[in-house]
Protein backbone atom coordinates (compact mmCIF):
# COMPACT_ATOMS: atom_id res chain seq x y z
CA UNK A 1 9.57 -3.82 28.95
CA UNK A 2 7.79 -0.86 27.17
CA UNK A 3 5.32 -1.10 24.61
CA UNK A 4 4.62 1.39 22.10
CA UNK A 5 0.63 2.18 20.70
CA UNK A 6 0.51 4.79 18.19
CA UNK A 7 2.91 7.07 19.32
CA UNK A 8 2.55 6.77 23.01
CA UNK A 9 4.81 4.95 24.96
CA UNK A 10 3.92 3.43 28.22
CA UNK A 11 6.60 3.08 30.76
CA UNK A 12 6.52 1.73 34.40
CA UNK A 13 5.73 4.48 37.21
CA UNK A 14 8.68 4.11 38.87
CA UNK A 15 10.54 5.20 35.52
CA UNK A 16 8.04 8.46 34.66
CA UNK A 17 5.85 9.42 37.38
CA UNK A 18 2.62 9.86 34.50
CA UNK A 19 3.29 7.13 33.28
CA UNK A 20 3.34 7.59 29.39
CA UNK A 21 5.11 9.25 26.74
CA UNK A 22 4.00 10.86 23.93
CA UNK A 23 6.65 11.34 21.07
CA UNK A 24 6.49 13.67 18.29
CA UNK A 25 8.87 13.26 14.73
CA UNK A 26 9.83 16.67 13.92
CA UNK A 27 12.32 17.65 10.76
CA UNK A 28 15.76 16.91 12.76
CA UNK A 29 14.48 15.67 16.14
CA UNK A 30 12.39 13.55 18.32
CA UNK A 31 9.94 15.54 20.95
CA UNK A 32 9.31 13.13 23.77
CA UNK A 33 7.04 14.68 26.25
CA UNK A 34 4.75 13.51 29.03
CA UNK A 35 0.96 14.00 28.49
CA UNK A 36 0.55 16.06 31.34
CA UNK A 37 3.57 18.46 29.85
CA UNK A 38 1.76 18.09 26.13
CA UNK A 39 -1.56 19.02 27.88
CA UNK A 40 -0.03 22.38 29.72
CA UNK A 41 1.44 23.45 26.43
CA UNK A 42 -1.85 22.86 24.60
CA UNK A 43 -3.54 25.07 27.31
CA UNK A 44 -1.23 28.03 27.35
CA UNK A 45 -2.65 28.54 23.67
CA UNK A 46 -6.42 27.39 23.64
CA UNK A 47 -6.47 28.38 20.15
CA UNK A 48 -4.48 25.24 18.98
CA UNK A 49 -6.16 23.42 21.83
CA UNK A 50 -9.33 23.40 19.92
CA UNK A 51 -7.44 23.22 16.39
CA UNK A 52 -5.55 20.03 17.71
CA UNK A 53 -8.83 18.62 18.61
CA UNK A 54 -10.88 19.29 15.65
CA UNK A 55 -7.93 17.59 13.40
CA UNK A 56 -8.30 14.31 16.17
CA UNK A 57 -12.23 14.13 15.50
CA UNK A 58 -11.72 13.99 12.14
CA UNK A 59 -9.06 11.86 11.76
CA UNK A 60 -11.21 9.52 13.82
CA UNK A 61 -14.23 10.34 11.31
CA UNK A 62 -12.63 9.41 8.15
CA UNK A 63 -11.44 5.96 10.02
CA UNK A 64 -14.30 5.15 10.69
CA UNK A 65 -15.67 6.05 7.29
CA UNK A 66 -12.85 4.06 5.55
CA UNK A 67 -14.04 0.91 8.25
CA UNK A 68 -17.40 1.07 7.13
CA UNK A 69 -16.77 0.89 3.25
CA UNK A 70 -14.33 -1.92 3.55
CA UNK A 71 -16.80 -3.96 5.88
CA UNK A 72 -19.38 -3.01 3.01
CA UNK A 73 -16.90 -4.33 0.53
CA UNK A 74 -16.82 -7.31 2.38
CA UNK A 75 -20.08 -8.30 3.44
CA UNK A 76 -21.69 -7.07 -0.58
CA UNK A 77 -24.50 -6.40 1.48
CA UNK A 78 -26.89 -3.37 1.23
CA UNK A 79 -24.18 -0.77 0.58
CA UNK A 80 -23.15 2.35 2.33
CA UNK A 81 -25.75 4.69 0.40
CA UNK A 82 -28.33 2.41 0.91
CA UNK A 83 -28.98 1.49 -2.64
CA UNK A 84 -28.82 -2.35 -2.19
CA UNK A 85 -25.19 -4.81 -2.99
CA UNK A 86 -24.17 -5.56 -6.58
């Protein structure tokens, strides 16, 4: 049985050696690579390397930001600038 997490897709060793998948929706097509083959692309051009991981830290930033202003919503506590609830 697989089960698919945000865009990886974990398989059973005996199927993929690595273990997981990680697909990518391009115009036309479906990229399905392992991480390990996604991780030697990514270092044959450091450049987008670091680009790629820039983008992922703040993606994960502005989640985070989003989870603290709807928990503030919630709560109508002391909110997120620190000026007191309504």
């Amino acid at each position: 049985m697989k089960r698919v997490i945000e865009g990886v897709i974990s398989l059973p060793t005996a199927m993929f050696p690595e273990g997981k998948l990680v697909t990518v929706k391009v115009a036309g097509c479906l990229l399905v690579l392992s991480e390990g083959e996604l991780r030697d692309l990514l270092k044959a051009q450091p450049a987008l390397w670091t680009q790629a991981v820039r983008r992922g830290k703040a993606v994960l930033r502005r989640e985070r930001a989003k989870a603290r202003l709807r928990k503030a919503g919630e709560d109508d506590g002391p909110s997120v600038l620190g000026r007191g609830g309504s």
